[in-house]
PDB file of N, CA and C in Angstrom:
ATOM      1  N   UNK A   1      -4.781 -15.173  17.525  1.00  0.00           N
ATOM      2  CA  UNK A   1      -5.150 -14.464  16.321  1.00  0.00           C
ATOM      3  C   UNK A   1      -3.900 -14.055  15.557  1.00  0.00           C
ATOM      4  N   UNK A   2      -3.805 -14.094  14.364  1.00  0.00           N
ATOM      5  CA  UNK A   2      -2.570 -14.137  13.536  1.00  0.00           C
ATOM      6  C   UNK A   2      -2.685 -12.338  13.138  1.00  0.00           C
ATOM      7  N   UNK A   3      -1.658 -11.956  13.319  1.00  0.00           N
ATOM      8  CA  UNK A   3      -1.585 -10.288  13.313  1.00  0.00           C
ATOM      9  C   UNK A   3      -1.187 -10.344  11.511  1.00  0.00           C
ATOM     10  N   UNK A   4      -1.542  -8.684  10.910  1.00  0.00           N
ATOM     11  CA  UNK A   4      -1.150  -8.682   9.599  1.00  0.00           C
ATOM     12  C   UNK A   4       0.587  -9.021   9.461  1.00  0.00           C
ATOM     13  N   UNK A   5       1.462  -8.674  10.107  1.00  0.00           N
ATOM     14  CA  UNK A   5       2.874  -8.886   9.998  1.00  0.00           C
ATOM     15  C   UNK A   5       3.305 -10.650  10.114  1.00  0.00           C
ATOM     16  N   UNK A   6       2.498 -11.636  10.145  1.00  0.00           N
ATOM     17  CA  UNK A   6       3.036 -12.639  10.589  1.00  0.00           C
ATOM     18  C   UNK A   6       2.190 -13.393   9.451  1.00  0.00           C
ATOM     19  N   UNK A   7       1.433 -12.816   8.869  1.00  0.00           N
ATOM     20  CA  UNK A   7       0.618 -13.348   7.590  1.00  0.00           C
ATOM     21  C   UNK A   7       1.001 -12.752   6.297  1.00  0.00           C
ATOM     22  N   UNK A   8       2.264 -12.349   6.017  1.00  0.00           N
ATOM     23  CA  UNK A   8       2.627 -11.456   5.018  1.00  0.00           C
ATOM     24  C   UNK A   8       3.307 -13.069   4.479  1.00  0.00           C
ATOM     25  N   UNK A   9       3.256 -12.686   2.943  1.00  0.00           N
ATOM     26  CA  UNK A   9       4.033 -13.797   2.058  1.00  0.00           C
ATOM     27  C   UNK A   9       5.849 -12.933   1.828  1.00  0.00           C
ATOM     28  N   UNK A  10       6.073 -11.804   1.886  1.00  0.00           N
ATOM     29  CA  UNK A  10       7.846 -11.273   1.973  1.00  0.00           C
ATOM     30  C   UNK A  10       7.539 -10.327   2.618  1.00  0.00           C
ATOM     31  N   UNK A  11       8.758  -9.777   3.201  1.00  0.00           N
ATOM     32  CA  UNK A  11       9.097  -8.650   4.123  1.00  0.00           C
ATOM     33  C   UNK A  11       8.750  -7.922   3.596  1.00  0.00           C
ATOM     34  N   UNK A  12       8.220  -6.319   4.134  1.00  0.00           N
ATOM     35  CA  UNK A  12       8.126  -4.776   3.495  1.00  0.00           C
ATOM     36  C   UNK A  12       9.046  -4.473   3.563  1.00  0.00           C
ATOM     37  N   UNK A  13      10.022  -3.121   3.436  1.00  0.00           N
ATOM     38  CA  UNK A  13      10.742  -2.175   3.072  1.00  0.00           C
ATOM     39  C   UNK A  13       9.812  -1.176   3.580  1.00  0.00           C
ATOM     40  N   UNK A  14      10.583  -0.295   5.039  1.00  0.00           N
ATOM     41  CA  UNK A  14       9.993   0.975   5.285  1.00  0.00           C
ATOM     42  C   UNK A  14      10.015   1.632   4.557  1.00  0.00           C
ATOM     43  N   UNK A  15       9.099   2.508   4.245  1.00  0.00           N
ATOM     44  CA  UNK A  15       9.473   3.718   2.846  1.00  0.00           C
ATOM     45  C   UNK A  15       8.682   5.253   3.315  1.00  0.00           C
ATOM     46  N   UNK A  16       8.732   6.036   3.057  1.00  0.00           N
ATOM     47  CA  UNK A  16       7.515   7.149   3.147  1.00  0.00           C
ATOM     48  C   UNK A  16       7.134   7.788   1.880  1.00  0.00           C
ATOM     49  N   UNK A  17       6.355   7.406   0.844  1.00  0.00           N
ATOM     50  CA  UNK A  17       6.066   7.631  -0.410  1.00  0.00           C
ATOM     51  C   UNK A  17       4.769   8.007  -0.676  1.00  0.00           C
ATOM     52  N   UNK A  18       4.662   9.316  -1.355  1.00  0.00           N
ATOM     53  CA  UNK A  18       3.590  10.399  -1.605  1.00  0.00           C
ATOM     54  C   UNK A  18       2.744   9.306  -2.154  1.00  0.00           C
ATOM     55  N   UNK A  19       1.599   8.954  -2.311  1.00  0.00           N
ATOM     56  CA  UNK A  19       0.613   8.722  -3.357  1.00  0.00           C
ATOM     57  C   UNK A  19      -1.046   9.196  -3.244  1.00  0.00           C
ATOM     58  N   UNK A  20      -1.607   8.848  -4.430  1.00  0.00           N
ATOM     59  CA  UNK A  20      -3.009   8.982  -4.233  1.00  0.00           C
ATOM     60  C   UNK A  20      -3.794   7.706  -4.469  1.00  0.00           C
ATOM     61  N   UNK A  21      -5.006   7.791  -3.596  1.00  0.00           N
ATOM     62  CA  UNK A  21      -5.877   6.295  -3.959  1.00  0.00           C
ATOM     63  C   UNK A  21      -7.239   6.985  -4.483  1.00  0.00           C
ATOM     64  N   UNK A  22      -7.751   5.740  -4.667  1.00  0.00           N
ATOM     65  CA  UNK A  22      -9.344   5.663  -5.114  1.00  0.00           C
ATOM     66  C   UNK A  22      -9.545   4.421  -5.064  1.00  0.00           C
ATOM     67  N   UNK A  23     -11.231   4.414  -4.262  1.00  0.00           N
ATOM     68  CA  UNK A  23     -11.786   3.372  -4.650  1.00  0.00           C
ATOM     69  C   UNK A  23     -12.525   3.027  -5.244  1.00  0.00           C
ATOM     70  N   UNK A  24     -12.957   1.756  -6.055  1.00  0.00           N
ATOM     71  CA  UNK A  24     -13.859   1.736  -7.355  1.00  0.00           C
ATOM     72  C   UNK A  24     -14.977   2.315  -7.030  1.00  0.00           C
ATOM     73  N   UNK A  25     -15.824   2.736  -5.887  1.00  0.00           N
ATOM     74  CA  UNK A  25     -17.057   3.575  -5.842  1.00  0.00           C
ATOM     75  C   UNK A  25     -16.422   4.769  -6.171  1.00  0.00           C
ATOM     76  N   UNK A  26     -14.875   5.567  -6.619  1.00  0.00           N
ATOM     77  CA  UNK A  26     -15.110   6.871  -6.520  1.00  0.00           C
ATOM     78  C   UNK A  26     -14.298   7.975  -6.224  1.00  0.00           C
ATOM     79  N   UNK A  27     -14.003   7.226  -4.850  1.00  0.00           N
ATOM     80  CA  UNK A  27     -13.833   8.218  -3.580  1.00  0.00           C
ATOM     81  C   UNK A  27     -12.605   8.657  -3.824  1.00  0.00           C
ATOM     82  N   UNK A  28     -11.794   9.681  -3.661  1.00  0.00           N
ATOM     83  CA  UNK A  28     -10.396   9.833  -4.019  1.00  0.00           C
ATOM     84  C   UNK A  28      -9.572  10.417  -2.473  1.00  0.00           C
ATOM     85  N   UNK A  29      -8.471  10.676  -2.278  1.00  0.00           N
ATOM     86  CA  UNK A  29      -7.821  10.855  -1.459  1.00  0.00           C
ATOM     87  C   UNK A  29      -6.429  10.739  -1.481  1.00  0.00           C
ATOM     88  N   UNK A  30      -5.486  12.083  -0.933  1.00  0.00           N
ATOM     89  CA  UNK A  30      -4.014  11.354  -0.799  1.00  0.00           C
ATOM     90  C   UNK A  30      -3.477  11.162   0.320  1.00  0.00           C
ATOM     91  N   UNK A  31      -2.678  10.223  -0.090  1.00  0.00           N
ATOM     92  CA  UNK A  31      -2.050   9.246   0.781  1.00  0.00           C
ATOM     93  C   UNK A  31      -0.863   8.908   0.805  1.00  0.00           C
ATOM     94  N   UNK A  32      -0.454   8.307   1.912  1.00  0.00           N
ATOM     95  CA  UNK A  32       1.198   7.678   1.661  1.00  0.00           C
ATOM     96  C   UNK A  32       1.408   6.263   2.229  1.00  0.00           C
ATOM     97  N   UNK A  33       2.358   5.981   1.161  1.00  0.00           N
ATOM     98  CA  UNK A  33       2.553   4.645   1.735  1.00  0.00           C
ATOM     99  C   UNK A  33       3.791   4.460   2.601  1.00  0.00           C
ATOM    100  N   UNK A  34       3.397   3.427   3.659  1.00  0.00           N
ATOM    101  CA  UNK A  34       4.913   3.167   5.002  1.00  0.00           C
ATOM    102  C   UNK A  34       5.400   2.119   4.828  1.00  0.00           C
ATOM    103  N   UNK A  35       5.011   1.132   3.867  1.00  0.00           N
ATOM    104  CA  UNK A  35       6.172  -0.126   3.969  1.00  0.00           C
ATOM    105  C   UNK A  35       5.541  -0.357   2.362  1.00  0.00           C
ATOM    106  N   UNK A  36       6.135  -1.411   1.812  1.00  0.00           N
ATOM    107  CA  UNK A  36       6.136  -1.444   0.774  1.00  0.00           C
ATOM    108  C   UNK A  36       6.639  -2.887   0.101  1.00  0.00           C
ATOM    109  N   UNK A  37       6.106  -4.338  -0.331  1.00  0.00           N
ATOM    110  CA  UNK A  37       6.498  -5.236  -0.763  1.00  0.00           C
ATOM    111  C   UNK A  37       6.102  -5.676  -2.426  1.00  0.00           C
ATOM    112  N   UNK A  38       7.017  -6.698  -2.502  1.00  0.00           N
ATOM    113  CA  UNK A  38       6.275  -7.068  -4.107  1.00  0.00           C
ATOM    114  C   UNK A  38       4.661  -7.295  -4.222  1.00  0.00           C
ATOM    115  N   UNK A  39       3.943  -8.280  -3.144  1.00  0.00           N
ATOM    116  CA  UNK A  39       2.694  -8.247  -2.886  1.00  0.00           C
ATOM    117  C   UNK A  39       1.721  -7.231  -2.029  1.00  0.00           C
ATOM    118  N   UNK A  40       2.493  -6.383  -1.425  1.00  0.00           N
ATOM    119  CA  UNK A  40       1.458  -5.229  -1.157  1.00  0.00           C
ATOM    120  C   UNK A  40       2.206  -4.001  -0.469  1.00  0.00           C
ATOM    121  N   UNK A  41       1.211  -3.527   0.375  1.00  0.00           N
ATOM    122  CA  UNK A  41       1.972  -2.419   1.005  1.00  0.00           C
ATOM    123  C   UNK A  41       1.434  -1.613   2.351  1.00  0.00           C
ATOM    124  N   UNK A  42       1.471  -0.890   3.354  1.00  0.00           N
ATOM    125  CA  UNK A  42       0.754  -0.555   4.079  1.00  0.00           C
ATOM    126  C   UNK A  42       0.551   0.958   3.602  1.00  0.00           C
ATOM    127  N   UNK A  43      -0.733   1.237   3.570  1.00  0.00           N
ATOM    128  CA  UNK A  43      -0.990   2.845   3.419  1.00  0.00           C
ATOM    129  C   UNK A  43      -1.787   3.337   4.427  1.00  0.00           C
ATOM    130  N   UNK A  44      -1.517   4.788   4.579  1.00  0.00           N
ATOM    131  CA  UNK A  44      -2.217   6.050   5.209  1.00  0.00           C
ATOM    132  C   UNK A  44      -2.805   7.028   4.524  1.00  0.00           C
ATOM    133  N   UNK A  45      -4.058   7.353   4.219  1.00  0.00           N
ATOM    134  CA  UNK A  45      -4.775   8.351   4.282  1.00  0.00           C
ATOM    135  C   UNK A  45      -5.438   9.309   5.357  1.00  0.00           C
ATOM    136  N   UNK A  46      -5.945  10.314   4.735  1.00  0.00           N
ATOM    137  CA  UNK A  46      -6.488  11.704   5.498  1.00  0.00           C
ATOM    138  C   UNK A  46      -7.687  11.222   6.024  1.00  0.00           C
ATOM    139  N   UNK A  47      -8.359  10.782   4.929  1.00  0.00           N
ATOM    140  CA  UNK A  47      -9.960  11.020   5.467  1.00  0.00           C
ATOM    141  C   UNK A  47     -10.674   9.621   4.699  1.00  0.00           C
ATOM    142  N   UNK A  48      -9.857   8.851   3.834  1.00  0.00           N
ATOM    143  CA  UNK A  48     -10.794   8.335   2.929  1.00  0.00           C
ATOM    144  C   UNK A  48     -11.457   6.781   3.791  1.00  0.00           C
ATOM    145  N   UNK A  49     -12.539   6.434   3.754  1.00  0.00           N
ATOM    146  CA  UNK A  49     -12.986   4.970   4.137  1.00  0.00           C
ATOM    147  C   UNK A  49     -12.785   3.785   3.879  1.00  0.00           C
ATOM    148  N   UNK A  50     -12.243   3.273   4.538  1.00  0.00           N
ATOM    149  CA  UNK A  50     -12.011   1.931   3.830  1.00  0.00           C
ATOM    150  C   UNK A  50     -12.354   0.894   4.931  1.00  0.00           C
ATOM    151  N   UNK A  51     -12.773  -0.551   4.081  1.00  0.00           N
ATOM    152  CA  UNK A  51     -13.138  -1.383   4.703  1.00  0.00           C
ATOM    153  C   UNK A  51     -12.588  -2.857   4.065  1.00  0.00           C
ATOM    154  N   UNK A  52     -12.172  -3.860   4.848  1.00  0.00           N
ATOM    155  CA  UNK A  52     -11.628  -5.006   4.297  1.00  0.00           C
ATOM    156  C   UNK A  52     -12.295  -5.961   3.095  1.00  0.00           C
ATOM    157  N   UNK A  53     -11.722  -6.265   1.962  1.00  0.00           N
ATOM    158  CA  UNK A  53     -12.067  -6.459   1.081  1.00  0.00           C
ATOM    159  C   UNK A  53     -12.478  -5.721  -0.322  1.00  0.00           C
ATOM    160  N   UNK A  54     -12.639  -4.391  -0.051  1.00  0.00           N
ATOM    161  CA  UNK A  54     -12.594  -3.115  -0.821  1.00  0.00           C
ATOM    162  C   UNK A  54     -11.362  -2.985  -1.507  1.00  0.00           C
ATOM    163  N   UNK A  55     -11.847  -2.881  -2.812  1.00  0.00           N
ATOM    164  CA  UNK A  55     -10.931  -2.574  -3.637  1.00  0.00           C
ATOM    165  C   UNK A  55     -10.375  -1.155  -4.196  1.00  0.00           C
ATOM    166  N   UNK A  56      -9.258  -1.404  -4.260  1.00  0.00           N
ATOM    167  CA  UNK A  56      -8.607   0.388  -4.389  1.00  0.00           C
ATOM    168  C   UNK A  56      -7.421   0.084  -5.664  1.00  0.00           C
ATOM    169  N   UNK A  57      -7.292   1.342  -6.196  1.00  0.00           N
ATOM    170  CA  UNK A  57      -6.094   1.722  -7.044  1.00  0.00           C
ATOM    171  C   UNK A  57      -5.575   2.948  -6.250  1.00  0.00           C
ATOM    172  N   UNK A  58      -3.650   2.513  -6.228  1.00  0.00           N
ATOM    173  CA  UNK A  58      -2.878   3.172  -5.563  1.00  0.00           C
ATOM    174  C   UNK A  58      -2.479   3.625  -6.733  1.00  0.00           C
ATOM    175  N   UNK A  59      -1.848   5.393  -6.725  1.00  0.00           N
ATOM    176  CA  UNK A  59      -0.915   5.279  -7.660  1.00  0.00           C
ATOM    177  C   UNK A  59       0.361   6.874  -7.155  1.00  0.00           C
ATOM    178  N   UNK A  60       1.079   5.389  -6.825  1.00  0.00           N
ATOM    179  CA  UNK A  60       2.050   6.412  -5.835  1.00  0.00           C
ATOM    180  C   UNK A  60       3.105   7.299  -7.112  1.00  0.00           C
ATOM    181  N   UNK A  61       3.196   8.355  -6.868  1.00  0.00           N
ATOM    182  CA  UNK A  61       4.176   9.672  -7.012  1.00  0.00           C
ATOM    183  C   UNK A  61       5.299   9.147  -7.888  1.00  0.00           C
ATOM    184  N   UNK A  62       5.216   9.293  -8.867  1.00  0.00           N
ATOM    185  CA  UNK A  62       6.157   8.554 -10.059  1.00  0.00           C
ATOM    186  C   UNK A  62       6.182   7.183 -10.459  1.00  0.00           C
ATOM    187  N   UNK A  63       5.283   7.045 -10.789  1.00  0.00           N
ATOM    188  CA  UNK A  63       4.573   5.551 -10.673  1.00  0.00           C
ATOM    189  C   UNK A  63       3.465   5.132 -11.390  1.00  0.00           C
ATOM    190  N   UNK A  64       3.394   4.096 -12.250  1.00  0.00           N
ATOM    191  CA  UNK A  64       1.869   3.738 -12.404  1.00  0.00           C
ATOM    192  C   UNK A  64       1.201   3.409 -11.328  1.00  0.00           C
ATOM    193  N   UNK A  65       0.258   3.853 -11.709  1.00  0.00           N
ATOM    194  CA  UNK A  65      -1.057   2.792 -10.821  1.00  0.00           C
ATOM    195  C   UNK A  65      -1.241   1.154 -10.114  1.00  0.00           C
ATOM    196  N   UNK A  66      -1.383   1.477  -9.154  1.00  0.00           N
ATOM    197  CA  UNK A  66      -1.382  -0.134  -8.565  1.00  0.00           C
ATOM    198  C   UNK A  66      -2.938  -0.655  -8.017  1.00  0.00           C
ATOM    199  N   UNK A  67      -3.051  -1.258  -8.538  1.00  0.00           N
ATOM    200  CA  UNK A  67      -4.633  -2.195  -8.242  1.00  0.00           C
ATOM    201  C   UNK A  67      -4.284  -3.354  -6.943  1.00  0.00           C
ATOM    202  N   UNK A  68      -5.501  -3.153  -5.738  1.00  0.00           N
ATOM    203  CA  UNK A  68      -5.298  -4.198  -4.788  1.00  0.00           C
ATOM    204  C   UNK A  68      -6.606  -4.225  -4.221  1.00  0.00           C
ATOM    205  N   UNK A  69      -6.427  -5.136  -2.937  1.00  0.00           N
ATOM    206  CA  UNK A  69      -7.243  -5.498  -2.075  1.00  0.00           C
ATOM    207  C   UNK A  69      -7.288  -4.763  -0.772  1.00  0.00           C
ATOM    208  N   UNK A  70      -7.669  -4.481   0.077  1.00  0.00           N
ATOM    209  CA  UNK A  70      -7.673  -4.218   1.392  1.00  0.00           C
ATOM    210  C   UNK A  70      -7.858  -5.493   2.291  1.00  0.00           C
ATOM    211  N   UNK A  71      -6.830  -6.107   2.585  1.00  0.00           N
ATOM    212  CA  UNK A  71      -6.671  -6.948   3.692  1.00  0.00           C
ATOM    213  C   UNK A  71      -6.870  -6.954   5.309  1.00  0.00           C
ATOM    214  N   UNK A  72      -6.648  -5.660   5.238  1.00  0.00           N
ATOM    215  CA  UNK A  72      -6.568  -5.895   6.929  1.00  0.00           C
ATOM    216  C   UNK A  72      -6.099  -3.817   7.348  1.00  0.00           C
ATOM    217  N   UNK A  73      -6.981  -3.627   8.339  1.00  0.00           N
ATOM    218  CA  UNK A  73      -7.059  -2.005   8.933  1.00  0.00           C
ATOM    219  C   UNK A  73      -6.741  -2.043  10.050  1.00  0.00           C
ATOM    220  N   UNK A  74      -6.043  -0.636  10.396  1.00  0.00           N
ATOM    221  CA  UNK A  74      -5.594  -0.731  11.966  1.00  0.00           C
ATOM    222  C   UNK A  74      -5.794   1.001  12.217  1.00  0.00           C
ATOM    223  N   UNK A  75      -5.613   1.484  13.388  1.00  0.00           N
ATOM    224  CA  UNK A  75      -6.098   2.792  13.902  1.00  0.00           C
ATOM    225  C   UNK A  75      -5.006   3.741  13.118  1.00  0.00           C
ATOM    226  N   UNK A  76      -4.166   2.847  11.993  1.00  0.00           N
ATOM    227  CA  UNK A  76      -2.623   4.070  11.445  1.00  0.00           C
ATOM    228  C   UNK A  76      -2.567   3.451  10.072  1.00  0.00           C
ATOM    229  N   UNK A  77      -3.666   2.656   9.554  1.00  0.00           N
ATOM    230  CA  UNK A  77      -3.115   2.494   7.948  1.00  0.00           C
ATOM    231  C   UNK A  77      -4.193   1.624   7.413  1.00  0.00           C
ATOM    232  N   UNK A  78      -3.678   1.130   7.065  1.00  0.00           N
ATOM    233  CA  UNK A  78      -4.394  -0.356   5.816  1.00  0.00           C
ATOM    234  C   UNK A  78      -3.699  -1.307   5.297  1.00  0.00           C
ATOM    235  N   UNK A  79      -3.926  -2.586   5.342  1.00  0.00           N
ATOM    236  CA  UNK A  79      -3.028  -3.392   4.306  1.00  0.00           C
ATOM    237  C   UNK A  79      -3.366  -3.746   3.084  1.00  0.00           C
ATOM    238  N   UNK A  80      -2.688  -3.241   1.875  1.00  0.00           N
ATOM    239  CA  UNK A  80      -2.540  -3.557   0.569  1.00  0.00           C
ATOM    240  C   UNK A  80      -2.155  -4.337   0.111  1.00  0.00           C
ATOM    241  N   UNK A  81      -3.115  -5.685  -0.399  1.00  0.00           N
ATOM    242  CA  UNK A  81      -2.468  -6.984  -1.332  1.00  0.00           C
ATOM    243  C   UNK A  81      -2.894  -6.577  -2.396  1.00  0.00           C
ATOM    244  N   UNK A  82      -1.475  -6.413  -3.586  1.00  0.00           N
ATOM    245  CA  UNK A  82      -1.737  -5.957  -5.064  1.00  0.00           C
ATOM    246  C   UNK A  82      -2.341  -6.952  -5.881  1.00  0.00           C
ATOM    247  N   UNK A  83      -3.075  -6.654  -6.609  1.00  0.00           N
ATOM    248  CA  UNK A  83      -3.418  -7.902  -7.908  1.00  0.00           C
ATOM    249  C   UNK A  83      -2.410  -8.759  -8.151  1.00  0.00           C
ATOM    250  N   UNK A  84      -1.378  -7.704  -8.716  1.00  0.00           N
ATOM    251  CA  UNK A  84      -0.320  -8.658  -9.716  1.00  0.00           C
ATOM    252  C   UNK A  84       0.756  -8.012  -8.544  1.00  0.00           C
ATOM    253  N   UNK A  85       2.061  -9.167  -7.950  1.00  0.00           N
ATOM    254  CA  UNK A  85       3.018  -8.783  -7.641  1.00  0.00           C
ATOM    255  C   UNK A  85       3.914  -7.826  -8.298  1.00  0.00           C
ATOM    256  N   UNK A  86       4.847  -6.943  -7.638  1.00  0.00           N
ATOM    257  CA  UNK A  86       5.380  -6.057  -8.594  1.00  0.00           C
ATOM    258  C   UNK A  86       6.891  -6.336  -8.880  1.00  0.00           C
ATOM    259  N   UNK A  87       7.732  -5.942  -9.853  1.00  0.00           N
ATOM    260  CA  UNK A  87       8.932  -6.537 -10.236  1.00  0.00           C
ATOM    261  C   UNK A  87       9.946  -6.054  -8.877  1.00  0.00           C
ATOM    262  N   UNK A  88      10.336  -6.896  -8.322  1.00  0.00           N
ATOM    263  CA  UNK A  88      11.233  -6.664  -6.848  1.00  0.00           C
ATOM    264  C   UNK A  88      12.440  -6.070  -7.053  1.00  0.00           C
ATOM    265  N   UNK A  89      13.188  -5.462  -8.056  1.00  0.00           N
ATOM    266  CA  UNK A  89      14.371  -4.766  -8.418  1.00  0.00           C
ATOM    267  C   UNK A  89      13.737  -3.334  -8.199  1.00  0.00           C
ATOM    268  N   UNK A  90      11.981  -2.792  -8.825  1.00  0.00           N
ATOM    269  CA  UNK A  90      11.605  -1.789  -8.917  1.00  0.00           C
ATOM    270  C   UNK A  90      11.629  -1.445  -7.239  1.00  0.00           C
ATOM    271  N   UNK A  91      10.796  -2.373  -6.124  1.00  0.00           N
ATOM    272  CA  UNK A  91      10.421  -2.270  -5.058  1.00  0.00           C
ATOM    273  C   UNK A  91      11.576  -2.136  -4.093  1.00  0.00           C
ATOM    274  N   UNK A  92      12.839  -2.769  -4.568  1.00  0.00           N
ATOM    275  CA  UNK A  92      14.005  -2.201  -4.038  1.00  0.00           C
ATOM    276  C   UNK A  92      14.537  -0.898  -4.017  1.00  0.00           C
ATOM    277  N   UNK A  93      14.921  -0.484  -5.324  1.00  0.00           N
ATOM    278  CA  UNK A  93      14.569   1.212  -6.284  1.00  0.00           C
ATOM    279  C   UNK A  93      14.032   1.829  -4.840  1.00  0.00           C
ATOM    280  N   UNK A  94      12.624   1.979  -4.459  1.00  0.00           N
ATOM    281  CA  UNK A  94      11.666   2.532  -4.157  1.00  0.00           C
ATOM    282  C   UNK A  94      11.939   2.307  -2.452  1.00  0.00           C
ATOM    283  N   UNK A  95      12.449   1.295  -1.860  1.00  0.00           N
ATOM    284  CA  UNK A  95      13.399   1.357  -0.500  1.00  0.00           C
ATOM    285  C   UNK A  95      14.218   1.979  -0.236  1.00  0.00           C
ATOM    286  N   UNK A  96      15.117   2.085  -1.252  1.00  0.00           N
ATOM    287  CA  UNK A  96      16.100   2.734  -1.359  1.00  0.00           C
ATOM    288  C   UNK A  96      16.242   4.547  -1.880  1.00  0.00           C
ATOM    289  N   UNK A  97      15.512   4.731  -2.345  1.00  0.00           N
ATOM    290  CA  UNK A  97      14.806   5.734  -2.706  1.00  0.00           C
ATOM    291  C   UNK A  97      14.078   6.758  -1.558  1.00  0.00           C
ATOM    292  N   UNK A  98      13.548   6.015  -1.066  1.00  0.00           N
ATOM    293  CA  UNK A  98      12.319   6.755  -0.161  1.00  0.00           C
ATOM    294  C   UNK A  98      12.418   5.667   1.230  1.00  0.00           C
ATOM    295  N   UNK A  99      13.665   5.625   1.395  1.00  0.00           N
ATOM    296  CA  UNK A  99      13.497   5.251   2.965  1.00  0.00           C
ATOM    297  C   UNK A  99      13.253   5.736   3.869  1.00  0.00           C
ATOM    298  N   UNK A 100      12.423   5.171   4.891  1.00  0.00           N
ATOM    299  CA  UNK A 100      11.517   6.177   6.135  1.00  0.00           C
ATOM    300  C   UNK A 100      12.648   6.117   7.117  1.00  0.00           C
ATOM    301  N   UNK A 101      13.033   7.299   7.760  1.00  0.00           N
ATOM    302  CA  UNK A 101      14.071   7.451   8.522  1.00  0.00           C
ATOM    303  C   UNK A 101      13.823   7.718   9.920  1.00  0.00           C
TER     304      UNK A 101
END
């Protein structure tokens, strides 16, 4: 079985970055994100539900809004594939910035 880390299209960047989600039914919740790539990202929430294929808008803590998919859940996060890849100079910024230590 192919694990989410070995099915990624580029590496993440550990990060620990405040944000909040919602999903199109609604639901709101904050959250943070732990890794972070041009095509997605892994997040953690408190309480909110999620299920693979569910769609969410991230919109982390100085930041627009990010629109994705839910790919893949584990007992500590979620995986986030964004709509549109994001500009990789910003996603560097944001490694560098908010590296998880």
């Amino acid at each position: 079985m192919e694990t989410p880390t070995q099915s990624r299209k580029v590496n993440r960047l550990p990060v620990t970055l405040a944000a909040k989600c919602r999903t199109m039914g609604g639901m709101r919740d904050e959250a943070y994100l732990c890794d972070i790539s041009t095509h997605g990202c892994k997040m953690v929430t408190r309480s909110l539900y999620l299920s693979i294929g569910m769609r969410v808008t991230i919109k982390p803590d100085g930041m627009e809004a990010i629109s994705g998919v839910v790919r893949w859940l584990s007992q500590d996060g979620a995986g986030i594939e964004f709509d549109s890849p994001l500009y990789a100079p910003v996603v560097e910024n944001l490694g560098v910035r908010h590296a998880r230590h």
